[in-house]
C-alpha atoms as a PDB file:
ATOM      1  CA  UNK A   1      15.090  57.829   9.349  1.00  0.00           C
ATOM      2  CA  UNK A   2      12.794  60.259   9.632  1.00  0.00           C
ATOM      3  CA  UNK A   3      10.353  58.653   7.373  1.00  0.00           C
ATOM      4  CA  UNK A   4      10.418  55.912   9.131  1.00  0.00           C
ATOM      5  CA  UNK A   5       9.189  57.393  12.681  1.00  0.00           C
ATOM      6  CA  UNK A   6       6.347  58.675  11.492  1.00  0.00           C
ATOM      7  CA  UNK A   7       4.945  55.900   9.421  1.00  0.00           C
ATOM      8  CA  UNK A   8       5.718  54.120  13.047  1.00  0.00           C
ATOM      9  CA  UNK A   9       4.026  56.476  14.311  1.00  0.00           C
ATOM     10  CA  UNK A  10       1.034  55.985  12.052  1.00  0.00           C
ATOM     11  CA  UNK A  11       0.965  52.865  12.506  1.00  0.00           C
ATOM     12  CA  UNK A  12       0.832  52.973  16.339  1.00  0.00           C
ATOM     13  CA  UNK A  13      -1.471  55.461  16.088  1.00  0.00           C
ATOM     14  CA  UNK A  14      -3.821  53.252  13.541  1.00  0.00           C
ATOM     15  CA  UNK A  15      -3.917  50.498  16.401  1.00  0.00           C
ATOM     16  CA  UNK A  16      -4.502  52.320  19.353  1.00  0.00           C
ATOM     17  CA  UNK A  17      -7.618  53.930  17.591  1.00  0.00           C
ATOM     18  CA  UNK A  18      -8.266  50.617  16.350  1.00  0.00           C
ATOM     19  CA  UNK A  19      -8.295  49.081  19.417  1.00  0.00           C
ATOM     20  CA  UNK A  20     -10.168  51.745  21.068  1.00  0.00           C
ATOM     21  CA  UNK A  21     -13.088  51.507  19.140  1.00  0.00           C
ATOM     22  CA  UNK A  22     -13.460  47.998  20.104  1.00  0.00           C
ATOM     23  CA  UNK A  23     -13.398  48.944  23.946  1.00  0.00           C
ATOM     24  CA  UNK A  24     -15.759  51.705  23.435  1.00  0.00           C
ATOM     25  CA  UNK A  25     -18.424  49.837  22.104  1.00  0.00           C
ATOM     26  CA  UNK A  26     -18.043  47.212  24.468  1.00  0.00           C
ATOM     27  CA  UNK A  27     -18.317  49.392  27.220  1.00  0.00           C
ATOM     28  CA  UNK A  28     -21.314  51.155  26.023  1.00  0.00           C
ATOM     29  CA  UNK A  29     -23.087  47.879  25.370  1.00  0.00           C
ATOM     30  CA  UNK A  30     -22.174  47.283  28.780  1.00  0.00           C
ATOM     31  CA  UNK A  31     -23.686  50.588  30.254  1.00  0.00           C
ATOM     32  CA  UNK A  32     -26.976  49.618  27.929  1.00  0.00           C
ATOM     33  CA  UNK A  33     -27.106  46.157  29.452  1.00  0.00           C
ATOM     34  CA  UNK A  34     -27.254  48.000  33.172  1.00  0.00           C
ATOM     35  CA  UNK A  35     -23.662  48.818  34.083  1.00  0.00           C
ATOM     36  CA  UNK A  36     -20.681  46.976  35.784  1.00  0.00           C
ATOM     37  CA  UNK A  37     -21.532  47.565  38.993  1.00  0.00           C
ATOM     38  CA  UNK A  38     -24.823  45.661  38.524  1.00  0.00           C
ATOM     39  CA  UNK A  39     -23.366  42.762  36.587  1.00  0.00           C
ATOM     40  CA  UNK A  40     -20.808  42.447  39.522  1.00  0.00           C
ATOM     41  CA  UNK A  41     -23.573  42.303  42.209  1.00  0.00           C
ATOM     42  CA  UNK A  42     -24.949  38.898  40.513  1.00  0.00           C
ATOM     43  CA  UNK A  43     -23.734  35.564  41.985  1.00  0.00           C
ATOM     44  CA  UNK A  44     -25.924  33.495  40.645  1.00  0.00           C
ATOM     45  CA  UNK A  45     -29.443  33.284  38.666  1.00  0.00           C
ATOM     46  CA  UNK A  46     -32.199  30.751  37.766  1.00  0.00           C
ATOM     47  CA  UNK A  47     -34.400  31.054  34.240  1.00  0.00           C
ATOM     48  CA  UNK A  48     -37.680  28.770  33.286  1.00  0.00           C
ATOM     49  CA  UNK A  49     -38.676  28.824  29.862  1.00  0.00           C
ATOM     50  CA  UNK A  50     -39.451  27.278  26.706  1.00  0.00           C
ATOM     51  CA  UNK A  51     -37.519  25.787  23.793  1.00  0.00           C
ATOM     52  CA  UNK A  52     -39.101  25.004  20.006  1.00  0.00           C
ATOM     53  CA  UNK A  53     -37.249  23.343  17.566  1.00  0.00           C
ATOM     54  CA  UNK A  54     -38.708  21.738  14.338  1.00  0.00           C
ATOM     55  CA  UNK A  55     -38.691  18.136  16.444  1.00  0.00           C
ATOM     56  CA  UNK A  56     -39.795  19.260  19.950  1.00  0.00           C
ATOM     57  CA  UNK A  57     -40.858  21.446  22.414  1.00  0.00           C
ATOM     58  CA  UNK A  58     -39.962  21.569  25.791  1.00  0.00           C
ATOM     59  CA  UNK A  59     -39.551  23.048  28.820  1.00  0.00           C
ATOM     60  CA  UNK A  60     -36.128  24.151  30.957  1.00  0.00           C
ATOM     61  CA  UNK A  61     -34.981  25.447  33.743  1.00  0.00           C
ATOM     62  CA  UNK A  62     -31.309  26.540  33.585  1.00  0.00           C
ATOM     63  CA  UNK A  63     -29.830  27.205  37.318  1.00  0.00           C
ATOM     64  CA  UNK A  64     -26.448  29.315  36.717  1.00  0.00           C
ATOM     65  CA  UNK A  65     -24.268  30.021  39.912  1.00  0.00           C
ATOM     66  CA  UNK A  66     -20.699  31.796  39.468  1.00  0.00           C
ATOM     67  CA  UNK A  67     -18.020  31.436  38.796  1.00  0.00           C
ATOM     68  CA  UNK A  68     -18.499  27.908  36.835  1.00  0.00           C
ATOM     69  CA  UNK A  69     -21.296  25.580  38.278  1.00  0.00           C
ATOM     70  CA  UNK A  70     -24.505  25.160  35.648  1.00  0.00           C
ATOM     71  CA  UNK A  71     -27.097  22.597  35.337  1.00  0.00           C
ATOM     72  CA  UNK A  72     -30.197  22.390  32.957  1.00  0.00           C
ATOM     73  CA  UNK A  73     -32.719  20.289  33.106  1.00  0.00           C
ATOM     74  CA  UNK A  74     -35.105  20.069  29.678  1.00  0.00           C
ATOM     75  CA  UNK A  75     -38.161  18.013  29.949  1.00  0.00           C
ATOM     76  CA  UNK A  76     -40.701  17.046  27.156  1.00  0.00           C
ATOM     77  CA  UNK A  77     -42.361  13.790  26.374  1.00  0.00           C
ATOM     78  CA  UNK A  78     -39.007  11.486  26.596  1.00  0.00           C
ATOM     79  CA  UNK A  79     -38.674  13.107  30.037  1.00  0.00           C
ATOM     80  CA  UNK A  80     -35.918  14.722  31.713  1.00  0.00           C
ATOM     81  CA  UNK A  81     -32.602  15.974  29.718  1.00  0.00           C
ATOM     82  CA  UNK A  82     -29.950  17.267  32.218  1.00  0.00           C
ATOM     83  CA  UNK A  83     -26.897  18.780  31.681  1.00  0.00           C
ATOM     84  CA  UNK A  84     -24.391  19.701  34.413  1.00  0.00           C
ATOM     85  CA  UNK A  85     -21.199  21.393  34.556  1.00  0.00           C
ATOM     86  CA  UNK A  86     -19.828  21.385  38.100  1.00  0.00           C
ATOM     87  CA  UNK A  87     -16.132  22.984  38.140  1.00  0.00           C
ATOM     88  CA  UNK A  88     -13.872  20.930  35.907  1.00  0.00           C
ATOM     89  CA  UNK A  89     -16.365  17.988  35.813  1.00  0.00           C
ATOM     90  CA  UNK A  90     -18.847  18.671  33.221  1.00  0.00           C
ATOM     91  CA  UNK A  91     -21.382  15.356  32.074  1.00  0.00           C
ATOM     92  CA  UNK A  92     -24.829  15.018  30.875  1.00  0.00           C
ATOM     93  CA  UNK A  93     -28.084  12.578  30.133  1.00  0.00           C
ATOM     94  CA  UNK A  94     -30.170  12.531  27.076  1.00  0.00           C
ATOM     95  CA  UNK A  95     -33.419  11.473  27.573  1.00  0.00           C
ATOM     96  CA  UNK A  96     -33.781  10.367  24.193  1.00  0.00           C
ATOM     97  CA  UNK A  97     -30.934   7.807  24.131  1.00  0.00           C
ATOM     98  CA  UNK A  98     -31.762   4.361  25.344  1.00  0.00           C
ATOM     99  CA  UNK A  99     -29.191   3.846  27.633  1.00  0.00           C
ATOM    100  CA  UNK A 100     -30.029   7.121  29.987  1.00  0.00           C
ATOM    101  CA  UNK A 101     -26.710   6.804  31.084  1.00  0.00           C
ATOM    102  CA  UNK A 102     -24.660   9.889  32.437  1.00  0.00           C
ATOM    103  CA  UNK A 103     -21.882  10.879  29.948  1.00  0.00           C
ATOM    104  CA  UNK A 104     -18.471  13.063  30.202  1.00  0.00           C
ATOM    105  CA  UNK A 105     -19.737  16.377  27.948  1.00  0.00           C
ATOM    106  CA  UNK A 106     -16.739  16.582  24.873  1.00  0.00           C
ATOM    107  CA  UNK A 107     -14.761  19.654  24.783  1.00  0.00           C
ATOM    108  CA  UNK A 108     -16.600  20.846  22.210  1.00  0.00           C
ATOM    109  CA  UNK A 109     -20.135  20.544  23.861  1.00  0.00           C
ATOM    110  CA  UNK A 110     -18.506  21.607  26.898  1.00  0.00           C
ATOM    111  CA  UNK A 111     -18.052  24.991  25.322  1.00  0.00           C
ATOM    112  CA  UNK A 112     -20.872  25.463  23.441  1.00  0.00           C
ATOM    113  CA  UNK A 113     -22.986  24.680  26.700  1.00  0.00           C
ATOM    114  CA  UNK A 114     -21.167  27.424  29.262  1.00  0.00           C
ATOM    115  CA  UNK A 115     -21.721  29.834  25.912  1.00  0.00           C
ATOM    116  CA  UNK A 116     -25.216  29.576  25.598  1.00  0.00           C
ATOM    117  CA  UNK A 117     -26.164  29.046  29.298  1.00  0.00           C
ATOM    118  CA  UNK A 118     -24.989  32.422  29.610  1.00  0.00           C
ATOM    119  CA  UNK A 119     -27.996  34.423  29.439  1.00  0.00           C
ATOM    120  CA  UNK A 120     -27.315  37.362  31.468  1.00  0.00           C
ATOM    121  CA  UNK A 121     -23.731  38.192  30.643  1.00  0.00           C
ATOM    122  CA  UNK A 122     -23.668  36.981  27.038  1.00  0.00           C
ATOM    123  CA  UNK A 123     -20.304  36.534  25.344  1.00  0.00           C
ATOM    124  CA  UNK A 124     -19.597  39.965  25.156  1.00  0.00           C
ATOM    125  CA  UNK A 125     -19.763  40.777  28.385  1.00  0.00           C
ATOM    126  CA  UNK A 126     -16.107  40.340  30.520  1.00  0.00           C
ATOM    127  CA  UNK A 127     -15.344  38.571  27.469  1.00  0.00           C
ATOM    128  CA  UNK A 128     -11.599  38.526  27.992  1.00  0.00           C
ATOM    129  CA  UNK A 129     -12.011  36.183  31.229  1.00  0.00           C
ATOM    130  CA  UNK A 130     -14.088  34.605  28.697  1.00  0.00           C
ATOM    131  CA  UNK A 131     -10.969  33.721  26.621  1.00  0.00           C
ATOM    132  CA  UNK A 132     -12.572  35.461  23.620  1.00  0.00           C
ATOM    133  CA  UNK A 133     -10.384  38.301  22.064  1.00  0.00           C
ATOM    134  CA  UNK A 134     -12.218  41.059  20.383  1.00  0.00           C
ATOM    135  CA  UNK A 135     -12.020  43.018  17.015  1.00  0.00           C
ATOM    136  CA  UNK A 136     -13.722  45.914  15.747  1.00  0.00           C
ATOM    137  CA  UNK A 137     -14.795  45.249  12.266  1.00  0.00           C
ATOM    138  CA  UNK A 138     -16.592  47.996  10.824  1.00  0.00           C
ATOM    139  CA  UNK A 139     -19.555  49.973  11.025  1.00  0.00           C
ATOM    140  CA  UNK A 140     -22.396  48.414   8.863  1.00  0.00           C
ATOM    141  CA  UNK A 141     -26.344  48.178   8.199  1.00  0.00           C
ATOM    142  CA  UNK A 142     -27.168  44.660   9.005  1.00  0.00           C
ATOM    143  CA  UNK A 143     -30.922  43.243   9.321  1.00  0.00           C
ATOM    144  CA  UNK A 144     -32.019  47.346   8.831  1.00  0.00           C
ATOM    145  CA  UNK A 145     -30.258  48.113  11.651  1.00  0.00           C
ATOM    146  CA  UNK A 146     -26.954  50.380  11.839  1.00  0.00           C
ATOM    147  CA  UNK A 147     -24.596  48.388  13.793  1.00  0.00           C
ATOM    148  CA  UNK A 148     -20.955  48.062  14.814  1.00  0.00           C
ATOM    149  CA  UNK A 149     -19.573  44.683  14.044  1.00  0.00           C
ATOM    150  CA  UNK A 150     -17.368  42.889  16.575  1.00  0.00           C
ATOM    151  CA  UNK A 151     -15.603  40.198  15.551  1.00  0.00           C
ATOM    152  CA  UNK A 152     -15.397  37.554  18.646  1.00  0.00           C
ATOM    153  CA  UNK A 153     -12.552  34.405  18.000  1.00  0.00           C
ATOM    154  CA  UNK A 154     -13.066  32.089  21.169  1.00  0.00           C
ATOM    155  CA  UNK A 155     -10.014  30.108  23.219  1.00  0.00           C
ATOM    156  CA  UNK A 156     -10.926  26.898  21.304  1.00  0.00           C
ATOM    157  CA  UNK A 157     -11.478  28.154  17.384  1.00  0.00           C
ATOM    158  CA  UNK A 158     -14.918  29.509  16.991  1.00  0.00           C
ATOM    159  CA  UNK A 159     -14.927  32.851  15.205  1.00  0.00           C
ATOM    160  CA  UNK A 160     -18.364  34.684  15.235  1.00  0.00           C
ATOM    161  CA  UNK A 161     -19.770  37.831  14.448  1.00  0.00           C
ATOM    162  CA  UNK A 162     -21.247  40.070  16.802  1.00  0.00           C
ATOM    163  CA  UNK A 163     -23.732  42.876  16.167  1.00  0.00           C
ATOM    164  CA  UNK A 164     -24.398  45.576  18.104  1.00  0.00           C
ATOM    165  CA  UNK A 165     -26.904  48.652  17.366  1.00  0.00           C
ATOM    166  CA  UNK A 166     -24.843  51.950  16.623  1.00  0.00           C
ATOM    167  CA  UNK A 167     -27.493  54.160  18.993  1.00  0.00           C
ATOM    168  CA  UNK A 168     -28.700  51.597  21.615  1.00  0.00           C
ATOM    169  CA  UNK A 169     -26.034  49.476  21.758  1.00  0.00           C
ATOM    170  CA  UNK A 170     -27.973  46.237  22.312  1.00  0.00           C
ATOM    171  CA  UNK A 171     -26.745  43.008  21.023  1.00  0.00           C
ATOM    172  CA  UNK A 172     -29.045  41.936  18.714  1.00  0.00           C
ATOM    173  CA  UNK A 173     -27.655  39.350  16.470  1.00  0.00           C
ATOM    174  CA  UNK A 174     -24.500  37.096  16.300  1.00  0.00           C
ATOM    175  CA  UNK A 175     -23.884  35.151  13.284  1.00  0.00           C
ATOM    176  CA  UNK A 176     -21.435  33.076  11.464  1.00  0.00           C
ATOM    177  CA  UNK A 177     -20.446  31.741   8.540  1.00  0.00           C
ATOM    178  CA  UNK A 178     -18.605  27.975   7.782  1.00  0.00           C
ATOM    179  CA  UNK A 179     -18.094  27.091   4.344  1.00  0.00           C
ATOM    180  CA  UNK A 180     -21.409  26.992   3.070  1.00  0.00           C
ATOM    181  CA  UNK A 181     -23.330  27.365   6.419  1.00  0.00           C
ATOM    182  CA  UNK A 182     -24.876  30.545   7.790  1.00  0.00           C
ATOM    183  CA  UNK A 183     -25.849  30.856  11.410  1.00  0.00           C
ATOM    184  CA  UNK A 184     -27.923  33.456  12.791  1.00  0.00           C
ATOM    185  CA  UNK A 185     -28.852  34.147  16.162  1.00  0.00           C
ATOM    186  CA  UNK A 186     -31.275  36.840  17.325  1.00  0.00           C
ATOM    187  CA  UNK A 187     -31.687  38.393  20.638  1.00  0.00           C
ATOM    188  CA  UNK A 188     -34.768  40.328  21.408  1.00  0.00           C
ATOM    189  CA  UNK A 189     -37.645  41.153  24.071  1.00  0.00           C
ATOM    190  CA  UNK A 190     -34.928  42.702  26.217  1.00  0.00           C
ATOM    191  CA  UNK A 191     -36.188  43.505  29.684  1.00  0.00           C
ATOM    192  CA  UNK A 192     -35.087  44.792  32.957  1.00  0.00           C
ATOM    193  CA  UNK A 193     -34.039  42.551  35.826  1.00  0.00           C
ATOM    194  CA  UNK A 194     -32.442  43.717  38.845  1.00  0.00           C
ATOM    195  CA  UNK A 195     -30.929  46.619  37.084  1.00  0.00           C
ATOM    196  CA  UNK A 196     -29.462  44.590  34.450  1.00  0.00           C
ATOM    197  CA  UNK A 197     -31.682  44.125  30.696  1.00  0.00           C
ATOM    198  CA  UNK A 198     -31.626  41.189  29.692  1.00  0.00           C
ATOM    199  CA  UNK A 199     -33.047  39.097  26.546  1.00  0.00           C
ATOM    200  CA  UNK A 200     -35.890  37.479  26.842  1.00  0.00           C
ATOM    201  CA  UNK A 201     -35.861  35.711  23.598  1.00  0.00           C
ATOM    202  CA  UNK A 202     -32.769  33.485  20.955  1.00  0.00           C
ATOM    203  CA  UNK A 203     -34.088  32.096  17.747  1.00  0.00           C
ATOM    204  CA  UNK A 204     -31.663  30.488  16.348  1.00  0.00           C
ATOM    205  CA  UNK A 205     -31.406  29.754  12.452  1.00  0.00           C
ATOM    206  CA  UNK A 206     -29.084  27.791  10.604  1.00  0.00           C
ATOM    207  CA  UNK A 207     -29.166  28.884   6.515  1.00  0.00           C
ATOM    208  CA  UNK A 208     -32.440  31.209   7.204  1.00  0.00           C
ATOM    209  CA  UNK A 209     -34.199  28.095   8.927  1.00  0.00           C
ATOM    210  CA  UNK A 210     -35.045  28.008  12.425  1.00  0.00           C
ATOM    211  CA  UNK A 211     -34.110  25.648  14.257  1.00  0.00           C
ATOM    212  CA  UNK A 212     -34.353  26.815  18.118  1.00  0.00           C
ATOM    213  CA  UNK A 213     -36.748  29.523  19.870  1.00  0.00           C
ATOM    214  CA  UNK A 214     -35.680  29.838  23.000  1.00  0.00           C
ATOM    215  CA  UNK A 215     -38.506  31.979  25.417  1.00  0.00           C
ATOM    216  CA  UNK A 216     -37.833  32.739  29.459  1.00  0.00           C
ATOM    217  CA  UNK A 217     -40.475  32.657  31.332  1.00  0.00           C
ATOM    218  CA  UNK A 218     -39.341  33.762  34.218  1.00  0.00           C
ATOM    219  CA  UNK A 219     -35.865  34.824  36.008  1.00  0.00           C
ATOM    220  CA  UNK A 220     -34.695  35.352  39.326  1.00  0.00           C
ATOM    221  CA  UNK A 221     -31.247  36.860  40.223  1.00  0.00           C
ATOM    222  CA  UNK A 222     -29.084  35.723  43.027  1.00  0.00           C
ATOM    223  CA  UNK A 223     -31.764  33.137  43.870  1.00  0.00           C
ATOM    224  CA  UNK A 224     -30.245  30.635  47.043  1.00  0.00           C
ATOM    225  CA  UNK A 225     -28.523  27.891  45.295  1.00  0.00           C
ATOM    226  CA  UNK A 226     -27.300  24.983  46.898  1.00  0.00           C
ATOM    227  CA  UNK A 227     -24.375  22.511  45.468  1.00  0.00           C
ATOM    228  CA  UNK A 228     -25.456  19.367  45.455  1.00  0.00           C
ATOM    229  CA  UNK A 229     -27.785  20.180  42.717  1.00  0.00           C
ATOM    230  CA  UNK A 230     -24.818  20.056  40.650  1.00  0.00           C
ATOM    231  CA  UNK A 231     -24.482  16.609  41.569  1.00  0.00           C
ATOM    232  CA  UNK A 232     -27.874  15.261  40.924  1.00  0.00           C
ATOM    233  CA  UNK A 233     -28.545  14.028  37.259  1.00  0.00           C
ATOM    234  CA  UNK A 234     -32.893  13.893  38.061  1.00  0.00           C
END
């Protein structure tokens, strides 16, 4: 009996260390990234940029305002690619179809589109209203960089790997791995905005090619938003 309390209590001991580590780190990327008083200041924001792929290039202008209204609009030579998420209605239009009809988003694209509109937060911040549940991995050199490894599985499957630097805890790199793909992508050119850093710069890379470089040009936090935007599909 006795031997069995205290390999209980090794074991309870094992995950509360275990799952300690895992808050740690996110905290401290969170006190990097500007603290949670500053991310709980922000009610919306609004980002222009770029975005090169191996097809196009384009520009966007992604208007974010919380807790679950997005739209982005992506022009190049087609013309105007918008995609709008507006509470539990979610639908988009693709210039380069010929019908330019507006379309219910899948659940699928639904996802993937609140996860990478996310630009200021990122998935590892408030993750758990997220609906992503967090593991500490291990502590590992990746990309010459000594990082702790996060392992993030989200509400509907995805499992990805998040990497965060050991002494500055920035987030520079989530990847993942499915069957025989591997899919990198790098965040960089950090800066500060309203007290908060925030990347400036994804490439993404799918089996070391790129295929997306996504550059802000500029950003504006808690910018006057109104909500019929989310209604208009021009």
């Amino acid at each position: 009996m006795r031997l069995l309390k205290l390999l209980l209590l090794l074991v309870f001991t094992f995950t509360f260390v275990y799952a300690a580590n895992v808050e740690t780190v996110l905290n401290r990327h969170m006190e990097a990234r500007g603290g949670k008083e500053a991310f709980g200041k922000i009610n919306s924001f609004k980002i222009k940029g770029t975005i090169t792929t191996p097809e196009i290039k384009a520009k966007f202008e992604l208007v974010y305002k919380y807790p679950n209204k997005i739209k982005n609009t992506i022009r190049d030579e087609a013309g105007a690619s918008v995609y709008i998420i507006d509470g539990d209605n979610s639908y988009f239009k693709n210039a380069h179809t010929k019908d330019l009809l507006a379309k219910q988003m899948p659940e699928e694209m639904q996802a993937n589109f609140i996860e990478r509109s996310d630009f200021i937060e990122g998935s590892l911040i408030n993750s758990k209203t997220k609906g992503i549940k967090t593991t500490f991995l291990k502590k590992a050199i990746v990309d010459n960089r000594t990082a702790y490894l996060i392992q993030m599985n989200y509400y509907y499957g995805k499992e990805a790997i998040a990497c965060i630097d050991a002494t500055t805890y920035e987030h520079y790199k989530t990847y993942i791995d499915i069957d025989s793909t591997h899919i990198d992508m790098f965040y960089s050119d950090y800066k500060e905005k309203s007290g908060i850093m925030v990347p400036f710069r994804r490439i993404s890379k799918v089996n070391g090619k790129m295929i997306e470089d996504v550059k802000v040009d500029k950003l504006e936090i808690n910018p006057k938003v109104d909500d019929h935007i989310f209604q208009d599909l021009n």
